[in-house]
Every structure is written in structure tokens, then in C-alpha cells.
PDB file of N, CA and C in Angstrom:
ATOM      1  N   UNK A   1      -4.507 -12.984  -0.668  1.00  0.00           N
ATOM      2  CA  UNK A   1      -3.776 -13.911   0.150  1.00  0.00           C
ATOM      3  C   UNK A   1      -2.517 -13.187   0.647  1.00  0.00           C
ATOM      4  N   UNK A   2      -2.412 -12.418   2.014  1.00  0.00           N
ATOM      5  CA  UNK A   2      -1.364 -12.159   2.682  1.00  0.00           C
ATOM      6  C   UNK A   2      -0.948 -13.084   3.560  1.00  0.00           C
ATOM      7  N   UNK A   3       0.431 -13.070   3.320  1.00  0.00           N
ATOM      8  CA  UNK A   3       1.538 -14.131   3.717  1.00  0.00           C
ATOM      9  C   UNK A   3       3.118 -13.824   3.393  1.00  0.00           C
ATOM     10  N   UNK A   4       3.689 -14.629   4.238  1.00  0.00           N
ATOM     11  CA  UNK A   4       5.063 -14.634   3.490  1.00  0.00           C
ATOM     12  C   UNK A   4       5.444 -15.531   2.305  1.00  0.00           C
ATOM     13  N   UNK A   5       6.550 -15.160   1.614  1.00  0.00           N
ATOM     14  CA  UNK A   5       6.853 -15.778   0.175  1.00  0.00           C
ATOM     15  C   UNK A   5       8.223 -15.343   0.415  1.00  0.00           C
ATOM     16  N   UNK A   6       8.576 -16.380  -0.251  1.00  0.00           N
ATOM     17  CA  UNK A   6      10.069 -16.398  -0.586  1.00  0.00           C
ATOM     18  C   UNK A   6      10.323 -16.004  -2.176  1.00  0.00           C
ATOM     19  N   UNK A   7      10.639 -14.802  -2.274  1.00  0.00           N
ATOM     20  CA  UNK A   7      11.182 -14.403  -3.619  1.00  0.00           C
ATOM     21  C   UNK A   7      12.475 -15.220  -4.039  1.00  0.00           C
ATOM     22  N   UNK A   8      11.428 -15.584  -5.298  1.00  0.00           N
ATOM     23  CA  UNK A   8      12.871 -16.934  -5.616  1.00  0.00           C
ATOM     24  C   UNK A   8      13.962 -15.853  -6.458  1.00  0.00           C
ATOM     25  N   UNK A   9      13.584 -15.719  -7.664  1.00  0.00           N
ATOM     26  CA  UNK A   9      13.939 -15.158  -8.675  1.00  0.00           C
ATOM     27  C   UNK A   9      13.066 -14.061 -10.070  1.00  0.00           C
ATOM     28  N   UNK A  10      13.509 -13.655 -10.745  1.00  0.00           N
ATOM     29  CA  UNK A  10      13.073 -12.535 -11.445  1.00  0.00           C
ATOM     30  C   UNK A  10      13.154 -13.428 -13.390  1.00  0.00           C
ATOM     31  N   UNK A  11      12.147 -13.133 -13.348  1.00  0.00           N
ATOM     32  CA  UNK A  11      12.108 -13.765 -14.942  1.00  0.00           C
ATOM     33  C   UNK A  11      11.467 -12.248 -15.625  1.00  0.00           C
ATOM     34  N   UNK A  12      11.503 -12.851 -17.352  1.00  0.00           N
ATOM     35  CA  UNK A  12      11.119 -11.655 -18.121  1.00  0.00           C
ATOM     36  C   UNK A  12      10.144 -10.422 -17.818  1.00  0.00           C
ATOM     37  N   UNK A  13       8.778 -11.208 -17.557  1.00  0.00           N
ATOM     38  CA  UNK A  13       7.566 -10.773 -17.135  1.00  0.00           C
ATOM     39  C   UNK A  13       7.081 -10.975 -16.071  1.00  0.00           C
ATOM     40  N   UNK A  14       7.647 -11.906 -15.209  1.00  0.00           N
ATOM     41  CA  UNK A  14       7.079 -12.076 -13.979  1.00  0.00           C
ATOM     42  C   UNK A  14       7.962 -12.053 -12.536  1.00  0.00           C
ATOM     43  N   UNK A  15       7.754 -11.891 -11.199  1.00  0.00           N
ATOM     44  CA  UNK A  15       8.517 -11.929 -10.420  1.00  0.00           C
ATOM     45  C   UNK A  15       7.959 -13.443  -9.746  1.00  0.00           C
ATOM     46  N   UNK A  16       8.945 -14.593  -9.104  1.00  0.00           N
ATOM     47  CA  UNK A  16       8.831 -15.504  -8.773  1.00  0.00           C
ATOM     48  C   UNK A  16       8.653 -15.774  -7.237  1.00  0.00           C
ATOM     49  N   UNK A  17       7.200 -15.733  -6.620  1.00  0.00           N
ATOM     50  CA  UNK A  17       6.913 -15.568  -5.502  1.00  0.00           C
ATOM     51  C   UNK A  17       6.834 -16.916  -5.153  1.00  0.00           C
ATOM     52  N   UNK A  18       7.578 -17.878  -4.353  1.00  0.00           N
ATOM     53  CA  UNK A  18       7.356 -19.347  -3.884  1.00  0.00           C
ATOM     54  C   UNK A  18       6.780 -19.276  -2.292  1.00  0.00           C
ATOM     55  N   UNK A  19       5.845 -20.295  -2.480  1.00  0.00           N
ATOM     56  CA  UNK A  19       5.310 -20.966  -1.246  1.00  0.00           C
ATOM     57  C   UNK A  19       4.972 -22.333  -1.225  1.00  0.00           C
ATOM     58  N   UNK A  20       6.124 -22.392   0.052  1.00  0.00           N
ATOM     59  CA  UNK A  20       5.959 -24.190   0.118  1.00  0.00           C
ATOM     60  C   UNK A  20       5.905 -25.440  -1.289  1.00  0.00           C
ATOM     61  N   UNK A  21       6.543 -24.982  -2.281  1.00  0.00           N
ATOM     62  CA  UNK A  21       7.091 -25.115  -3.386  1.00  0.00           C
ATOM     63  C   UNK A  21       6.199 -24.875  -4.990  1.00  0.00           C
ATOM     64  N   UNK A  22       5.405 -24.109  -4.502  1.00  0.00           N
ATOM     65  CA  UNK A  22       4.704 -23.496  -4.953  1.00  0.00           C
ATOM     66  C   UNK A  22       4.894 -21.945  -5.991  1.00  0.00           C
ATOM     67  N   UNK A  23       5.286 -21.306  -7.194  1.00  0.00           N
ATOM     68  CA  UNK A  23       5.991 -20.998  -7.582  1.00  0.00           C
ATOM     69  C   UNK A  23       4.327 -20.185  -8.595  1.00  0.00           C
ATOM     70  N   UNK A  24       4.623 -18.480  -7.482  1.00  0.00           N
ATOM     71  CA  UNK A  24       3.068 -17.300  -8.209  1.00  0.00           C
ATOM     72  C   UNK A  24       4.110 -16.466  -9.254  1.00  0.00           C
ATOM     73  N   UNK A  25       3.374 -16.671 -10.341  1.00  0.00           N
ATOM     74  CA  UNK A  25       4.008 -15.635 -11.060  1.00  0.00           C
ATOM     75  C   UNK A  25       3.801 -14.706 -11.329  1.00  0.00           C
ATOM     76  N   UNK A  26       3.923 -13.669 -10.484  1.00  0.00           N
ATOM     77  CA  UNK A  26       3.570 -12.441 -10.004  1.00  0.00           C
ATOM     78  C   UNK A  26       3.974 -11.101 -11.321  1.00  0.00           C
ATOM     79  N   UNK A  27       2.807 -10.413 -11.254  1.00  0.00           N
ATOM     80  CA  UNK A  27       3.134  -8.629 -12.029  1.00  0.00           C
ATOM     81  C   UNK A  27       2.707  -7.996 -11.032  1.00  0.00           C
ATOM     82  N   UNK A  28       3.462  -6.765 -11.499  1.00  0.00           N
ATOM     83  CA  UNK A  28       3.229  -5.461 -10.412  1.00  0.00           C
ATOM     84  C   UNK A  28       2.332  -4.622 -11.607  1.00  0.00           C
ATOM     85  N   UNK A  29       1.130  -4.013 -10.560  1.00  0.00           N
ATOM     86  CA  UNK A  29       0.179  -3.233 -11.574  1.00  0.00           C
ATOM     87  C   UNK A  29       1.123  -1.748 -12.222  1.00  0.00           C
ATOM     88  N   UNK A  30       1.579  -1.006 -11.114  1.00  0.00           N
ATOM     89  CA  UNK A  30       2.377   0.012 -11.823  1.00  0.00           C
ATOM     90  C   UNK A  30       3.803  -0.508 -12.107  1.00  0.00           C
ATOM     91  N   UNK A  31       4.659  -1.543 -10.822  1.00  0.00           N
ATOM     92  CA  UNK A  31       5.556  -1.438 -11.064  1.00  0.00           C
ATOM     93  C   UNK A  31       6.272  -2.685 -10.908  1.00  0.00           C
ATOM     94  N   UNK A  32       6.935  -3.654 -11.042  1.00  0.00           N
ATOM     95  CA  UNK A  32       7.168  -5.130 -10.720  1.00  0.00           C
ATOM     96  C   UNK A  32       8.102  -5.028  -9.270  1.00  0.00           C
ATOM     97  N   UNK A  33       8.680  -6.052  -8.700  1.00  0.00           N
ATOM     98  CA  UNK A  33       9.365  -5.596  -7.707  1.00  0.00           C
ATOM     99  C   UNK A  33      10.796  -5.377  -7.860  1.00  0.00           C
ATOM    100  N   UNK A  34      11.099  -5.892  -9.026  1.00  0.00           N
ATOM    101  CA  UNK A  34      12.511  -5.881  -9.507  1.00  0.00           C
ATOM    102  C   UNK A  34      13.019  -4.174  -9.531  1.00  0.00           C
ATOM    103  N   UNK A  35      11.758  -3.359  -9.202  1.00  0.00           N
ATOM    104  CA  UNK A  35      12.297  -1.957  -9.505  1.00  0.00           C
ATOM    105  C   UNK A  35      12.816  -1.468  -7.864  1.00  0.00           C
ATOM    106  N   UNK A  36      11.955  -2.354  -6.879  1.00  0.00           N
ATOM    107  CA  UNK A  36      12.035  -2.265  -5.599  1.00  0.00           C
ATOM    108  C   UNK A  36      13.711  -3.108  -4.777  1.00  0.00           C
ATOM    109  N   UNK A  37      13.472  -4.328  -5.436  1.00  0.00           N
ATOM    110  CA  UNK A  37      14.426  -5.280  -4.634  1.00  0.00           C
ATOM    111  C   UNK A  37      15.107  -5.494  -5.673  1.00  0.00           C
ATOM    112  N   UNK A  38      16.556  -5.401  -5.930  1.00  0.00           N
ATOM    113  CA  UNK A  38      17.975  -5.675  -6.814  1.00  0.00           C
ATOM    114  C   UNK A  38      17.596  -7.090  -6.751  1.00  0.00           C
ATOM    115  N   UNK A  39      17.824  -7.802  -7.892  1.00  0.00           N
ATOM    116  CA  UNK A  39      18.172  -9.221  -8.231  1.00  0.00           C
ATOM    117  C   UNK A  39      19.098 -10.094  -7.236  1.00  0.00           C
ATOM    118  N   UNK A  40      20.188  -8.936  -7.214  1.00  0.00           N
ATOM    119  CA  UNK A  40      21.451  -9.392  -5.934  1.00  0.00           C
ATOM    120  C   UNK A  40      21.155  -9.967  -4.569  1.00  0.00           C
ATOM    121  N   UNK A  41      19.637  -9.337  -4.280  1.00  0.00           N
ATOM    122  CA  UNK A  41      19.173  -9.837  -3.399  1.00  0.00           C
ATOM    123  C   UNK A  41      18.411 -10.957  -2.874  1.00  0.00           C
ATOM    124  N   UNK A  42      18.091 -11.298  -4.104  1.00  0.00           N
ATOM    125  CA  UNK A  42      17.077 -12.444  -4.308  1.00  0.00           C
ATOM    126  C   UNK A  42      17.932 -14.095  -3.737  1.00  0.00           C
ATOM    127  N   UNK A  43      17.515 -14.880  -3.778  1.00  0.00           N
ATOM    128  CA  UNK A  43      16.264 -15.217  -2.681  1.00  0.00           C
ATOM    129  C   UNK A  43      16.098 -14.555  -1.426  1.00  0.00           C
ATOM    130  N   UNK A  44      15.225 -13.864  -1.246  1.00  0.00           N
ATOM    131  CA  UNK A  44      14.729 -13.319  -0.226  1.00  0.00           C
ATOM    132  C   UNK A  44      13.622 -13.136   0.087  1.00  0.00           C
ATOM    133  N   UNK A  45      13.250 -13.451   2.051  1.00  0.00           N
ATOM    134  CA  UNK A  45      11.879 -13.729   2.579  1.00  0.00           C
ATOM    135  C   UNK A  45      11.166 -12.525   2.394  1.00  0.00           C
ATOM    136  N   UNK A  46       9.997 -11.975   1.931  1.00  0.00           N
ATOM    137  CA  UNK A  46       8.801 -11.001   1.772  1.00  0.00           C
ATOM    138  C   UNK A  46       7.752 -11.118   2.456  1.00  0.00           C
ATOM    139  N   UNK A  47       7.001 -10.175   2.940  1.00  0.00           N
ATOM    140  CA  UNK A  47       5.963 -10.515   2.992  1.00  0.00           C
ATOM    141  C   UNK A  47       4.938  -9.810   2.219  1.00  0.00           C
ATOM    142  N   UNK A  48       3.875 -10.057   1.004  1.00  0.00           N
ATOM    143  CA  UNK A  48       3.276  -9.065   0.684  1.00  0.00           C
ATOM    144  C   UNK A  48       1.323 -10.198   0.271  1.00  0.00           C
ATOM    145  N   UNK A  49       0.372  -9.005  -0.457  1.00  0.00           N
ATOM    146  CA  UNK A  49      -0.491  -9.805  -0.861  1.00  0.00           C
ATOM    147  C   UNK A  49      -0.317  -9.712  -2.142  1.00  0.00           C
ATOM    148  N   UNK A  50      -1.219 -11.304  -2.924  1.00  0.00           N
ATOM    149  CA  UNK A  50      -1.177 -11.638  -3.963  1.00  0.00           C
ATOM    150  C   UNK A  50      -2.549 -11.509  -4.265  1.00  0.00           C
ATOM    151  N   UNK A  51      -3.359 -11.167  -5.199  1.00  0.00           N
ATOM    152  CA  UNK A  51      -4.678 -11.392  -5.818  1.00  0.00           C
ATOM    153  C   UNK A  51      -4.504 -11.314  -7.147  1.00  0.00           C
ATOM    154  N   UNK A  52      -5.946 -12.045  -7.409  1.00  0.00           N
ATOM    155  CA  UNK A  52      -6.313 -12.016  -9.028  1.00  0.00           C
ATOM    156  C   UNK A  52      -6.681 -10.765  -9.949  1.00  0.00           C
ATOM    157  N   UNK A  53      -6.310 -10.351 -10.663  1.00  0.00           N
ATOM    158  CA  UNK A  53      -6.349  -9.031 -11.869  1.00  0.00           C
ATOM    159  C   UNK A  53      -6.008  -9.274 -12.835  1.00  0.00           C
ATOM    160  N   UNK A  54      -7.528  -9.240 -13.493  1.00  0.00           N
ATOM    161  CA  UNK A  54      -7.207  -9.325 -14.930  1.00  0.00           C
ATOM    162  C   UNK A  54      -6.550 -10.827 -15.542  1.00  0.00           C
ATOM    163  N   UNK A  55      -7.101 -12.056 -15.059  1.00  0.00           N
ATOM    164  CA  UNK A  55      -6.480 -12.929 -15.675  1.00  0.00           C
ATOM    165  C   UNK A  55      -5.033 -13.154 -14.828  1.00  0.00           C
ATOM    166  N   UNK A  56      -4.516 -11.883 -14.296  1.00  0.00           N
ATOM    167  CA  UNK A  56      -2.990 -12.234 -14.011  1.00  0.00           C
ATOM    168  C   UNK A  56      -3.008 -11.891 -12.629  1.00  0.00           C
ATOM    169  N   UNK A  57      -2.062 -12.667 -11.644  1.00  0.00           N
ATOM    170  CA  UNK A  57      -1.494 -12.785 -10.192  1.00  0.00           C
ATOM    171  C   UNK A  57      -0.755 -11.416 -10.232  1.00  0.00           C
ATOM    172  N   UNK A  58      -1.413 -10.278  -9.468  1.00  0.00           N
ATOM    173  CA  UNK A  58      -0.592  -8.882  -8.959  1.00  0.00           C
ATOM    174  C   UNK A  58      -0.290  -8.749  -7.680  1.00  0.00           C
ATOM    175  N   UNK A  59       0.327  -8.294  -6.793  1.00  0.00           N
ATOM    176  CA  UNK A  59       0.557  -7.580  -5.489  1.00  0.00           C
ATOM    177  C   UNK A  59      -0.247  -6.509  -5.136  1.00  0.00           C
ATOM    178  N   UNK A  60      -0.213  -6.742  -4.238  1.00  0.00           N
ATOM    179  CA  UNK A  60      -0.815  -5.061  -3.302  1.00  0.00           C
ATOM    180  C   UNK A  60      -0.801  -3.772  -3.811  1.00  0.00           C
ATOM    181  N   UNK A  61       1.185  -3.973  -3.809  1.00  0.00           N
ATOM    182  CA  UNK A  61       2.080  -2.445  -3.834  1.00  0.00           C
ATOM    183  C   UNK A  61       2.814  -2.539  -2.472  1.00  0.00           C
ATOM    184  N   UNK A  62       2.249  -3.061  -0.951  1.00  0.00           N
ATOM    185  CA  UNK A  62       2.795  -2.624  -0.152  1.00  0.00           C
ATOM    186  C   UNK A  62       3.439  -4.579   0.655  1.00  0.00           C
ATOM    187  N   UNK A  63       4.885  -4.202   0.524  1.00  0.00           N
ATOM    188  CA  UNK A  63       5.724  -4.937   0.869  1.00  0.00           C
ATOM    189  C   UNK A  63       6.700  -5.002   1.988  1.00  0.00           C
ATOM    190  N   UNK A  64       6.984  -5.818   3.165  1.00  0.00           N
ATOM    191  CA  UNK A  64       7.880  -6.100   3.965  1.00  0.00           C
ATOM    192  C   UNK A  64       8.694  -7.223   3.974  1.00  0.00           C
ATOM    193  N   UNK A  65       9.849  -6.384   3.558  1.00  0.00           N
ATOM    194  CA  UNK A  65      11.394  -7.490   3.637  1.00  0.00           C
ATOM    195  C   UNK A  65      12.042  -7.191   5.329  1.00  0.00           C
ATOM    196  N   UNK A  66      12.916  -8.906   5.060  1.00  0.00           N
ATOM    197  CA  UNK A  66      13.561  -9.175   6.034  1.00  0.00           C
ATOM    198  C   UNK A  66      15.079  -9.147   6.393  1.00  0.00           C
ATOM    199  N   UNK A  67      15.400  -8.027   6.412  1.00  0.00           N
ATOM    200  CA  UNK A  67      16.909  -8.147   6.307  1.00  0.00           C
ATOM    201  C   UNK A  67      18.027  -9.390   7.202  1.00  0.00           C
ATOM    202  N   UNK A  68      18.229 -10.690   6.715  1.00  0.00           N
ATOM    203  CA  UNK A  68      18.272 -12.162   7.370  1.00  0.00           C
ATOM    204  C   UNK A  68      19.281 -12.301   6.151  1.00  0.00           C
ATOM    205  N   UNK A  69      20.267 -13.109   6.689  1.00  0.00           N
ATOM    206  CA  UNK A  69      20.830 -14.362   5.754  1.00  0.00           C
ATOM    207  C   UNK A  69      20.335 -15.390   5.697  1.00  0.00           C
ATOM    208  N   UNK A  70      20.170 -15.913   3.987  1.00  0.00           N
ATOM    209  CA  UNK A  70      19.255 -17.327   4.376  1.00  0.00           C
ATOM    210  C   UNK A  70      20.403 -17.896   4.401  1.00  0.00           C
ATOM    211  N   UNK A  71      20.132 -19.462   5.241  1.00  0.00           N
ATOM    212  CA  UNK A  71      20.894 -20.238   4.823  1.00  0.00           C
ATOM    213  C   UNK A  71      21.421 -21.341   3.522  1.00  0.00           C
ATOM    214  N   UNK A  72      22.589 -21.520   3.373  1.00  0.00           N
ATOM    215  CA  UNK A  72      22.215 -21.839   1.428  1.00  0.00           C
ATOM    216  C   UNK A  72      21.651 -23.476   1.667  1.00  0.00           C
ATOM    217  N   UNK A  73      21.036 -24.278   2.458  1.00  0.00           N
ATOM    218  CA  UNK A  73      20.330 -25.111   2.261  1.00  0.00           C
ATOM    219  C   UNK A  73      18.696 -24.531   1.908  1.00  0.00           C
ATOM    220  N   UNK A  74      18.274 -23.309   2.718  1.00  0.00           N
ATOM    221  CA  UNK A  74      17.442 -22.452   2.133  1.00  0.00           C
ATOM    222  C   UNK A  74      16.946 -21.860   0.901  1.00  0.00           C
ATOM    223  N   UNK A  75      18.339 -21.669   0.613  1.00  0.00           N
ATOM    224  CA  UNK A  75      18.663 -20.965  -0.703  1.00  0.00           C
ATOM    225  C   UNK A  75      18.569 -22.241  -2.301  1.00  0.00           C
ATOM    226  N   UNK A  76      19.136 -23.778  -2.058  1.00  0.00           N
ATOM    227  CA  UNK A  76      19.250 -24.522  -2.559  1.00  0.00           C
ATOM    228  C   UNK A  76      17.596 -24.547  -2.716  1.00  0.00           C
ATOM    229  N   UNK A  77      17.132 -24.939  -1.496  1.00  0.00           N
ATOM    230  CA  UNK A  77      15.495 -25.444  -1.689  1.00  0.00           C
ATOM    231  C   UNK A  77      14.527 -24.827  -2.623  1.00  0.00           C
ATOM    232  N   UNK A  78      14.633 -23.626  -2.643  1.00  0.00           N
ATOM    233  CA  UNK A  78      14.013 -21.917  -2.879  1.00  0.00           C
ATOM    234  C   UNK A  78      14.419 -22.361  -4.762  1.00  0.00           C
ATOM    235  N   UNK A  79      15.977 -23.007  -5.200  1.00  0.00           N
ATOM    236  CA  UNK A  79      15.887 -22.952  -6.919  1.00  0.00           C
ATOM    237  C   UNK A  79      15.432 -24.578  -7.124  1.00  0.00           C
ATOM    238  N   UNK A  80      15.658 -24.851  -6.380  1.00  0.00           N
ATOM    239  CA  UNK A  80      15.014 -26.661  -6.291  1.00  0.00           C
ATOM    240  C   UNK A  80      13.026 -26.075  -6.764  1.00  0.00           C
ATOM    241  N   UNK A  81      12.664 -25.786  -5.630  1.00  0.00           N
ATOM    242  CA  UNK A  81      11.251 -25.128  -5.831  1.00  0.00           C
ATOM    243  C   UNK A  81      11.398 -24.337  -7.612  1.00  0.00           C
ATOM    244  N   UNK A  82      11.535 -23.732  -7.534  1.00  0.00           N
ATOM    245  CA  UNK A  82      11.713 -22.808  -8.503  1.00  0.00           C
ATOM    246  C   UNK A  82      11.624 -23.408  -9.715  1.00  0.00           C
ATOM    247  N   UNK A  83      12.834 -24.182  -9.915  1.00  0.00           N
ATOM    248  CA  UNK A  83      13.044 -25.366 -11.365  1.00  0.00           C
ATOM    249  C   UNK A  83      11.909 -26.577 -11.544  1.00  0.00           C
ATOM    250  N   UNK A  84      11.500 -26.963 -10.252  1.00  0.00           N
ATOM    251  CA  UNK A  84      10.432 -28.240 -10.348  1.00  0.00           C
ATOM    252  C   UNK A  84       9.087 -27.531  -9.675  1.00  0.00           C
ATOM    253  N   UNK A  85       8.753 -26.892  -9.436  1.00  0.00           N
ATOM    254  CA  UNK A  85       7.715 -26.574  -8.387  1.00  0.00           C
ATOM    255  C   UNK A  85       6.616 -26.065  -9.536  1.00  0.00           C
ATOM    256  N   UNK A  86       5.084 -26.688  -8.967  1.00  0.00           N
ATOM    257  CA  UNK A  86       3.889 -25.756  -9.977  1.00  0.00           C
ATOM    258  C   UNK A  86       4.494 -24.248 -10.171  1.00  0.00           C
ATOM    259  N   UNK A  87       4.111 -23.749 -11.310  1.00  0.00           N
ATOM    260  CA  UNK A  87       4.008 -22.650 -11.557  1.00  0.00           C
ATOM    261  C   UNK A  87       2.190 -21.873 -11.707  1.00  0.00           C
ATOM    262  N   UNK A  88       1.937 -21.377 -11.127  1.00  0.00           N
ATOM    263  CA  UNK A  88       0.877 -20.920 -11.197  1.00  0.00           C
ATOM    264  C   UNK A  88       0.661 -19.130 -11.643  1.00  0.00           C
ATOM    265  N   UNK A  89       0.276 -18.473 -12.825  1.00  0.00           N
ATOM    266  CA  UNK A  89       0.292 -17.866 -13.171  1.00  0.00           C
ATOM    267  C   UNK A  89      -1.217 -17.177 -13.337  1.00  0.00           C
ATOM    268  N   UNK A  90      -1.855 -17.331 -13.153  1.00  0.00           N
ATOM    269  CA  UNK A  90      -3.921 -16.658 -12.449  1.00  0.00           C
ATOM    270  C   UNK A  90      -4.473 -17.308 -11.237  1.00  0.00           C
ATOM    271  N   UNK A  91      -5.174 -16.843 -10.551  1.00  0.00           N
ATOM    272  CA  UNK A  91      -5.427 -17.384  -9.398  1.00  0.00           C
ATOM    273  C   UNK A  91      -7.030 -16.944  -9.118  1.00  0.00           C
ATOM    274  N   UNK A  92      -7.573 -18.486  -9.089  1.00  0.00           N
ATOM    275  CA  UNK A  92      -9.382 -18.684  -9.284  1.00  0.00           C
ATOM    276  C   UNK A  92      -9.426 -18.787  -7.651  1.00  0.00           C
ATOM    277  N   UNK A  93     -10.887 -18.359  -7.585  1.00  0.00           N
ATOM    278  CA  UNK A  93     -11.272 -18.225  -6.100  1.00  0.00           C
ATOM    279  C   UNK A  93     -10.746 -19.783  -5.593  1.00  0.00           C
ATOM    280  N   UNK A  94     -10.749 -21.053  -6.135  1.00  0.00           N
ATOM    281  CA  UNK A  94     -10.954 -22.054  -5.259  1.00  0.00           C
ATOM    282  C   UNK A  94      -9.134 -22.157  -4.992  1.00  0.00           C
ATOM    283  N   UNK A  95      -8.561 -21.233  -5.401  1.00  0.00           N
ATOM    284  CA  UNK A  95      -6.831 -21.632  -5.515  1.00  0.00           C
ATOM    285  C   UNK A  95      -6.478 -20.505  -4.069  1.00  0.00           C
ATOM    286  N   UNK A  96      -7.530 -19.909  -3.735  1.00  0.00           N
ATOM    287  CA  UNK A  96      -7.012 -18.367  -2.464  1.00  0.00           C
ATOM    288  C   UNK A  96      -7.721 -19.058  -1.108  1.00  0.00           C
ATOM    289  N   UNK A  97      -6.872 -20.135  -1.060  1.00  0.00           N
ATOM    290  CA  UNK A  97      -7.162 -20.494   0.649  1.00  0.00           C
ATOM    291  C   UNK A  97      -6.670 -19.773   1.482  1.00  0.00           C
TER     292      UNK A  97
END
């Protein structure tokens, strides 16, 4: 599933990819993105793919950011999502529309 996502935030093991309040809890196979994108930066728009491996939601590897200010009603929505939004952590064929 390539698309854009709004990188909410960075937790222990996972990076927090939201869509439409929707909240992938993403690993990187070699490397997570937190090694790529500073925390400082976060929330910020991405675009990358998500698939199933191994039980767990990974990326591609290959990612495009948007260098944009969000706006903080943006920014509000994005930990609003984040704190209440599904969390989905594997992803079955009938979940990759």
C-alpha cells in the first residue's frame, strides 16, 4: 500500500504511520525511520509503502518527505489520531485496499 502517511510519532519498537486516523505500526527491516527522520521533526507528511512481513507492518526502505509546515490544527489532529485512533500492528490481505 503506497500512499501518503502522516508520521505521527516514534514509540519503542515501532514508528507511528497515521492514515485518516488510522494509526500502522510500522518496523523498518534493516533500519526504522527514526534513524532517517529526527523525532524533532515529527509530525510529518511521508510518503512511503507499507506491507506485511513476517506477522509485522514494514516499509519499502524508499521514502519521500515534504519539507511544509503543518499547521498546528494539523498537528493537534495527527496526536488526537494517535492517542484514540485503531492501532493496527499486521496487515491481512483483506486490510490492503
Amino acid at each position: 500500500m503506497r500512499k501518503n502517511f502522516l508520521l505521527a510519532v516514534y514509540e519503542k519498537n515501532y514508528t507511528v504511520l497515521n492514515d485518516e486516523g488510522i494509526n500502522y505500526m510500522v518496523k523498518g527491516l534493516n533500519e526504522n525511520l527514526d534513524k532517517f527522520i529526527p523525532a524533532e521533526k515529527t509530525p510529518m507528511l511521508i510518503q512511503t509503502a507499507i506491507m506485511p512481513f513476517n506477522g509485522m507492518i514494514i516499509y519499502d526502505g524508499f521514502i519521500s518527505t515534504a519539507d511544509m509546515q503543518l499547521s498546528q490544527e494539523l498537528v493537534s489532529k495527527a496526536f488526537e489520531d494517535y492517542s484514540y485512533g485503531q492501532k493496527i500492528y499486521s496487515l491481512l490481505p483483506k486490510n490492503m485496499n
